[in-house]
PDB file of N, CA and C in Angstrom:
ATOM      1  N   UNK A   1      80.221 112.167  40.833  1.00  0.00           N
ATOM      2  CA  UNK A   1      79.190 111.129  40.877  1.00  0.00           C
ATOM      3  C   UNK A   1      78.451 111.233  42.209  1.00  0.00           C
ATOM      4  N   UNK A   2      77.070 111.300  42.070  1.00  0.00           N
ATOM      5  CA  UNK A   2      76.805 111.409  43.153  1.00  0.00           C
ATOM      6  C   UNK A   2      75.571 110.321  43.978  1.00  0.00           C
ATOM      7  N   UNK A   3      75.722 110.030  45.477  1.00  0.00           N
ATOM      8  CA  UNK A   3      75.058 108.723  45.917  1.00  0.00           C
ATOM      9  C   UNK A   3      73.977 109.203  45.880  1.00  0.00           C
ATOM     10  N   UNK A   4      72.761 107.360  45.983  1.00  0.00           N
ATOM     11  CA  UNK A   4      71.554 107.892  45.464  1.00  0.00           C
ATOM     12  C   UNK A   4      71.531 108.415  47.783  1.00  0.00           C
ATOM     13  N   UNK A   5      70.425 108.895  47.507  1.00  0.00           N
ATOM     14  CA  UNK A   5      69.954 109.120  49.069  1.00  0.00           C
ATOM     15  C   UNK A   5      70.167 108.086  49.975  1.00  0.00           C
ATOM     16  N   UNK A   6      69.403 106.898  49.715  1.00  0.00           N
ATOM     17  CA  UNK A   6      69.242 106.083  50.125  1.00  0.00           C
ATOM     18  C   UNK A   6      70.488 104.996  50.974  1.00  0.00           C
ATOM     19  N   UNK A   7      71.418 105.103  50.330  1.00  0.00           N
ATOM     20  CA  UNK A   7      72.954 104.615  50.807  1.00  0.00           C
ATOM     21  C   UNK A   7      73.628 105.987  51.646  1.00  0.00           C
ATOM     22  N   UNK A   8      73.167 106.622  51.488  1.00  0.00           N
ATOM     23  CA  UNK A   8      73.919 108.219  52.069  1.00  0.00           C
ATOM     24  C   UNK A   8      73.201 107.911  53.553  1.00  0.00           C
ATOM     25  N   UNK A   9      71.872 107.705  53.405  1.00  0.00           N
ATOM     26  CA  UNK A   9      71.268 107.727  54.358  1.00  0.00           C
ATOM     27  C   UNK A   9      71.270 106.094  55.557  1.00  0.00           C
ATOM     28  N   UNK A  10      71.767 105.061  54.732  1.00  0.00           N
ATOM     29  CA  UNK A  10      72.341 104.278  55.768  1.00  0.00           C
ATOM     30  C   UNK A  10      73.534 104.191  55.817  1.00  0.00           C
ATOM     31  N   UNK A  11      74.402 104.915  55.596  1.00  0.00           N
ATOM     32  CA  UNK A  11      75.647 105.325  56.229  1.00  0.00           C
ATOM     33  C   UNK A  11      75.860 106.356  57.341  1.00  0.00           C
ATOM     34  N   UNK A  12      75.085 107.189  57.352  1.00  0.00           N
ATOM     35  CA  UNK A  12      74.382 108.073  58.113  1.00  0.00           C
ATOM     36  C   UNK A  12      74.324 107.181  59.869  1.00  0.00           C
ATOM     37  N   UNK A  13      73.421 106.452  59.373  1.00  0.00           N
ATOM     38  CA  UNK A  13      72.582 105.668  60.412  1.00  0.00           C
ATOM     39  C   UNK A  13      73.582 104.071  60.646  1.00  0.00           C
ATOM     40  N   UNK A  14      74.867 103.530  60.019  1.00  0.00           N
ATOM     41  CA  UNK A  14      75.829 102.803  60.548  1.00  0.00           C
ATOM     42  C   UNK A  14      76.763 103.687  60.948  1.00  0.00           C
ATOM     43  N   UNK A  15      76.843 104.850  60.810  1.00  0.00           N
ATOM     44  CA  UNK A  15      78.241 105.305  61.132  1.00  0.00           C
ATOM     45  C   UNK A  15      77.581 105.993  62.663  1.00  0.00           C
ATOM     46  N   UNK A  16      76.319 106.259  63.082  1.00  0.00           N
ATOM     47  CA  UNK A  16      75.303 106.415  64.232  1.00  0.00           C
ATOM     48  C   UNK A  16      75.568 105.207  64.982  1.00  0.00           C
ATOM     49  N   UNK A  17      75.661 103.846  64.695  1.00  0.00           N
ATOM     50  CA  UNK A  17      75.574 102.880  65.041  1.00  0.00           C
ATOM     51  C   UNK A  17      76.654 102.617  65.707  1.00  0.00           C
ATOM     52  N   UNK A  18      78.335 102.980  64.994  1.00  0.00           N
ATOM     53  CA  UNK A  18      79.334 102.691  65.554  1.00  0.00           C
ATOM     54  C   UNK A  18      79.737 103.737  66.471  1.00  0.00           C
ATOM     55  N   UNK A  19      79.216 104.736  66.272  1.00  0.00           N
ATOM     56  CA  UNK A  19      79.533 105.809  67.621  1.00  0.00           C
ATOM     57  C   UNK A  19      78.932 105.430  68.996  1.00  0.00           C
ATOM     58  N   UNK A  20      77.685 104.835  68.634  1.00  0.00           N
ATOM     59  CA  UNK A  20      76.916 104.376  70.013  1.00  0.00           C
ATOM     60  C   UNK A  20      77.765 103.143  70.821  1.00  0.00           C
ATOM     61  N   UNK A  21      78.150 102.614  69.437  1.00  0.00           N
ATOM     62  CA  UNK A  21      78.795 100.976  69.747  1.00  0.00           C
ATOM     63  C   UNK A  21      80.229 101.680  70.539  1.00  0.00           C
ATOM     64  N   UNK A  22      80.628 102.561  70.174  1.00  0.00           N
ATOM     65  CA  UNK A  22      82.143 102.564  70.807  1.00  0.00           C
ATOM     66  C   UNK A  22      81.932 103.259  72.284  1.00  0.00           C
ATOM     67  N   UNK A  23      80.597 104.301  71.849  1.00  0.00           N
ATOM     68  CA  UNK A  23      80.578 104.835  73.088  1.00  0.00           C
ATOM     69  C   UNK A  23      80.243 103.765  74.370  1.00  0.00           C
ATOM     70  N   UNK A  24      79.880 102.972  74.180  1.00  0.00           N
ATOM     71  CA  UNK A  24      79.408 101.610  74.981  1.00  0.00           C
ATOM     72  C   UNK A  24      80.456 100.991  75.448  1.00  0.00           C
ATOM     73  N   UNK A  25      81.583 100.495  74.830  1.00  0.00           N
ATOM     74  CA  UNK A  25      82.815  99.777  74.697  1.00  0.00           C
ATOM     75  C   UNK A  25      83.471 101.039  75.632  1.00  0.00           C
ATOM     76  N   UNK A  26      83.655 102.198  75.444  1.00  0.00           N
ATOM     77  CA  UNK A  26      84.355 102.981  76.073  1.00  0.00           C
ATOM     78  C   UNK A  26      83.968 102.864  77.797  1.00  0.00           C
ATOM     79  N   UNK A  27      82.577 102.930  77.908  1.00  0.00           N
ATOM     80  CA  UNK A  27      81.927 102.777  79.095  1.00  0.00           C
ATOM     81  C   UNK A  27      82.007 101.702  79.862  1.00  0.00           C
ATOM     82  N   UNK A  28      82.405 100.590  79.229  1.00  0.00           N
ATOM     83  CA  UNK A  28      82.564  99.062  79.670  1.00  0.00           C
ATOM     84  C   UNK A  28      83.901  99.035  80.333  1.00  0.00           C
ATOM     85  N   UNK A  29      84.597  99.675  79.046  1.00  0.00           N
ATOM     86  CA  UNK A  29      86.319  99.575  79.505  1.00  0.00           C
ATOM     87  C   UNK A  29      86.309 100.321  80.873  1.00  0.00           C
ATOM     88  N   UNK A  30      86.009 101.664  81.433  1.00  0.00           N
ATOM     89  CA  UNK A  30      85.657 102.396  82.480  1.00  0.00           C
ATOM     90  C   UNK A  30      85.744 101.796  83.630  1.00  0.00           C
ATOM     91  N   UNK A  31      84.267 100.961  83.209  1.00  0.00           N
ATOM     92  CA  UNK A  31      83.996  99.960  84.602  1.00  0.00           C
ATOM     93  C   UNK A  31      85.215  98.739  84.933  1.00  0.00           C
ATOM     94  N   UNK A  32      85.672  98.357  84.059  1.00  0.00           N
ATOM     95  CA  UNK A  32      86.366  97.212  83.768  1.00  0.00           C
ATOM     96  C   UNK A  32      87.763  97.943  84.500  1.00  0.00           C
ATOM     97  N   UNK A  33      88.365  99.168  84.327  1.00  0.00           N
ATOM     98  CA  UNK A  33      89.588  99.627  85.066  1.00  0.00           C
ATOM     99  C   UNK A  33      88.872  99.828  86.214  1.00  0.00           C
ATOM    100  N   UNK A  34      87.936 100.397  86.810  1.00  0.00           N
ATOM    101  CA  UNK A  34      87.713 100.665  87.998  1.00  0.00           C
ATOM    102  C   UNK A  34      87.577  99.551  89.227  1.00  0.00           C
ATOM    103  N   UNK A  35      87.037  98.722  88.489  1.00  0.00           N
ATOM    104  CA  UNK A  35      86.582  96.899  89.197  1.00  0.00           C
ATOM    105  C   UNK A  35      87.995  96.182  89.277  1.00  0.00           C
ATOM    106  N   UNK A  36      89.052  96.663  88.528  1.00  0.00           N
ATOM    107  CA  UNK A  36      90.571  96.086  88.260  1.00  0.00           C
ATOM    108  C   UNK A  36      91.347  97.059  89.683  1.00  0.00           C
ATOM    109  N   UNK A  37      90.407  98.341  89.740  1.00  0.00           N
ATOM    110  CA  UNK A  37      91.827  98.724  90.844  1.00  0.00           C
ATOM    111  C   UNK A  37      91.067  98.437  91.585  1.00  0.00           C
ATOM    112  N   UNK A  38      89.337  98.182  92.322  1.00  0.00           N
ATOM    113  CA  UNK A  38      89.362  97.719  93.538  1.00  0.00           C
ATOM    114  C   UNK A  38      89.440  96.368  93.818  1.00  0.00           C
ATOM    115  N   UNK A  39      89.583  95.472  92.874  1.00  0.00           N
ATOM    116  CA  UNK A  39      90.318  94.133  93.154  1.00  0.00           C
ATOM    117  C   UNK A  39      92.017  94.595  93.317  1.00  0.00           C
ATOM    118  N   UNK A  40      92.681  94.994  92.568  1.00  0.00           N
ATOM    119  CA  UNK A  40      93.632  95.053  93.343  1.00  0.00           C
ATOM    120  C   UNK A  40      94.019  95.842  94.470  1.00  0.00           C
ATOM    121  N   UNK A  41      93.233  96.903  94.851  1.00  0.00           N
ATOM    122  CA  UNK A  41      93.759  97.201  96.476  1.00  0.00           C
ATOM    123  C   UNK A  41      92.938  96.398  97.595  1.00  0.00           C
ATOM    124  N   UNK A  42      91.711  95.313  97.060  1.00  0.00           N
ATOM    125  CA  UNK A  42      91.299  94.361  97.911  1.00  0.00           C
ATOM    126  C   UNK A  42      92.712  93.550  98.216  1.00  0.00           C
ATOM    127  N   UNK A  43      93.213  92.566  97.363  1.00  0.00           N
ATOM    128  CA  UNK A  43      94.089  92.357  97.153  1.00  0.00           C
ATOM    129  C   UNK A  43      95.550  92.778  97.449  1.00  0.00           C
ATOM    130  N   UNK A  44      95.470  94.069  97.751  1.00  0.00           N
ATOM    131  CA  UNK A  44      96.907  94.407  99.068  1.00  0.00           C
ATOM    132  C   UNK A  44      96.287  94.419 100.611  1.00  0.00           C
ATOM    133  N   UNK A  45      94.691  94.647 100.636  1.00  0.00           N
ATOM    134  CA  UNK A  45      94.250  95.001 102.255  1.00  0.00           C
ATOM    135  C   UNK A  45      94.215  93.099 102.883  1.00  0.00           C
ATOM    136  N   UNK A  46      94.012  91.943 101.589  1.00  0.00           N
ATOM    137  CA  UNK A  46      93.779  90.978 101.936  1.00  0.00           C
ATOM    138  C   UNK A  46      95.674  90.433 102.014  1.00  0.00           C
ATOM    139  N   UNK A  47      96.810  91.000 101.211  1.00  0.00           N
ATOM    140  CA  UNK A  47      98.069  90.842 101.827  1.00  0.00           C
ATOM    141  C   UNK A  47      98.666  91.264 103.484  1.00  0.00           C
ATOM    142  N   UNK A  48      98.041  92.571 103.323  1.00  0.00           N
ATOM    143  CA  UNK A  48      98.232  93.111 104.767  1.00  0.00           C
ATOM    144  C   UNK A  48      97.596  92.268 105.682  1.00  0.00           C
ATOM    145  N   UNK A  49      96.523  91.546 105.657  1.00  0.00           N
ATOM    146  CA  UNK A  49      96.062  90.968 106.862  1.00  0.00           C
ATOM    147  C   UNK A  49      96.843  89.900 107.156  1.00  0.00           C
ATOM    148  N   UNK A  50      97.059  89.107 105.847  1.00  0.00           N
ATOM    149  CA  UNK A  50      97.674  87.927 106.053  1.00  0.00           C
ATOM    150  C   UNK A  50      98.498  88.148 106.680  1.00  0.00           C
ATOM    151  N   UNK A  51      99.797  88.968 106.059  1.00  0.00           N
ATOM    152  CA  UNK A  51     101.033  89.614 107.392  1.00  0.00           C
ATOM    153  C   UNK A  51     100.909  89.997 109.027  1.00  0.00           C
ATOM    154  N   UNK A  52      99.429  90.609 109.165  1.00  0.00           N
ATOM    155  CA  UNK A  52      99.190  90.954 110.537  1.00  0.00           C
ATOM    156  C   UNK A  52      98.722  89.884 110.478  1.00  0.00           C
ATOM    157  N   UNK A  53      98.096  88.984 110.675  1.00  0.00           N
ATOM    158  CA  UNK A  53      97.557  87.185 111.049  1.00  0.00           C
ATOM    159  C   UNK A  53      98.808  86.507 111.401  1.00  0.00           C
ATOM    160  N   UNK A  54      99.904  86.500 110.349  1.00  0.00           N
ATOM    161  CA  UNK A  54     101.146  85.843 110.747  1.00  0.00           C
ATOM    162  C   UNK A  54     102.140  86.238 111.761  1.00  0.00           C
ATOM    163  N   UNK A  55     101.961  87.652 111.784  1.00  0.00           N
ATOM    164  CA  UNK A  55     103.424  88.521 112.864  1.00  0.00           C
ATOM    165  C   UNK A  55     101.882  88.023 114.323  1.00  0.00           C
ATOM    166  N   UNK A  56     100.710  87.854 114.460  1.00  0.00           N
ATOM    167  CA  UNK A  56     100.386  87.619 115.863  1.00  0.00           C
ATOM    168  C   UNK A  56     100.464  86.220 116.297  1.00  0.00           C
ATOM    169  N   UNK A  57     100.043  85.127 114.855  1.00  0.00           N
ATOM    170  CA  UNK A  57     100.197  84.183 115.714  1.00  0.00           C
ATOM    171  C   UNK A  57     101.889  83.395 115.937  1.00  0.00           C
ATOM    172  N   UNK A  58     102.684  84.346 114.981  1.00  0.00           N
ATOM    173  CA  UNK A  58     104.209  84.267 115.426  1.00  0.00           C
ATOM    174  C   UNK A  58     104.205  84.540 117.194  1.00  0.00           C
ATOM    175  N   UNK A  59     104.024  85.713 117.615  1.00  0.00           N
ATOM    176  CA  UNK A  59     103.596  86.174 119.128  1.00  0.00           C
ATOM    177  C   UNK A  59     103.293  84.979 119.978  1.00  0.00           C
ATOM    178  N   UNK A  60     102.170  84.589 119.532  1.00  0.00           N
ATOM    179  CA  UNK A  60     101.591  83.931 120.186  1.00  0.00           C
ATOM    180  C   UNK A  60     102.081  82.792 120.697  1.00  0.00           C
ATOM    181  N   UNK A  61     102.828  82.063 119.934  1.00  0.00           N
ATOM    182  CA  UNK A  61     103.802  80.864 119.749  1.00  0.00           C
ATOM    183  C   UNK A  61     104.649  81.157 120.732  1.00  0.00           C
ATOM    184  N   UNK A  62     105.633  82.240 120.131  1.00  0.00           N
ATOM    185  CA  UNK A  62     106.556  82.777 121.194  1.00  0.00           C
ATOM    186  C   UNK A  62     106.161  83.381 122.986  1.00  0.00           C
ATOM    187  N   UNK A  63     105.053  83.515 122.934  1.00  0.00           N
ATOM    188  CA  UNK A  63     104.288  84.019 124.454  1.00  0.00           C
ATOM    189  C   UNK A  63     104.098  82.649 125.011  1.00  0.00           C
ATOM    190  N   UNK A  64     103.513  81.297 124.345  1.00  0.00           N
ATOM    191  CA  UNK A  64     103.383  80.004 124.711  1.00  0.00           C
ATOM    192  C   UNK A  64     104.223  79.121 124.931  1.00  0.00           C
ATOM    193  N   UNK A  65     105.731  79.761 124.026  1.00  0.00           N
ATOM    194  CA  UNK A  65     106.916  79.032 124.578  1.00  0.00           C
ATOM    195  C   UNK A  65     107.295  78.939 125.851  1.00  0.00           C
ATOM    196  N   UNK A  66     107.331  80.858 126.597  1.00  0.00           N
ATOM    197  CA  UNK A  66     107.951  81.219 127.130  1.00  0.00           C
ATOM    198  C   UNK A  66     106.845  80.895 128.421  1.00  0.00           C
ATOM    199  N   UNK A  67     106.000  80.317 128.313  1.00  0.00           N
ATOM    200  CA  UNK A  67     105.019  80.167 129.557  1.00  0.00           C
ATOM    201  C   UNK A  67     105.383  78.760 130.169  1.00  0.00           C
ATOM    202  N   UNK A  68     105.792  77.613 128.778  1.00  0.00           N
ATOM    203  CA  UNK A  68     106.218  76.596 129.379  1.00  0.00           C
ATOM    204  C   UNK A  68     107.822  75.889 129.830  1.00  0.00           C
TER     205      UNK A  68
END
C-alpha cells in the first residue's frame, strides 16, 4: 500500500522538525552542564574564602588577646 505524497511529505518535514528540536535541547543541555560546573567551582572558590576569612580573623582575635 502505498502513501499518497502528500503525508510522506509531512513526515518528511516533522521528522525535520524533531531533529532541529532535539538538536536545540541537546545545545541547551550543553550550556546548562557548563553554567552547573562554573557555579559549582564558584561555589568551592566562595568556600575557600570563607575558610581564609575565618582562619584570619581567628588570628586576629588571638594577636588582640595577646596585646591586652
Amino acid at each position: 500500500m502505498s502513501r499518497p505524497s502528500n503525508v510522506t511529505q509531512i513526515d518528511r518535514k516533522t521528522g525535520m522538525q524533531i531533529k532541529a528540536v532535539l538538536h536545540m535541547q541537546l545545545e541547551i543541555q550543553r550550556c546548562l552542564h557548563e553554567q552547573l560546573e562554573i557555579q559549582r567551582k564558584l561555589q568551592l572558590r566562595i568556600e575557600e574564602q570563607g575558610e581564609l576569612l575565618k582562619k584570619t580573623f581567628e588570628q586576629q582575635q588571638e594577636t588582640t588577646r595577646s596585646l591586652l
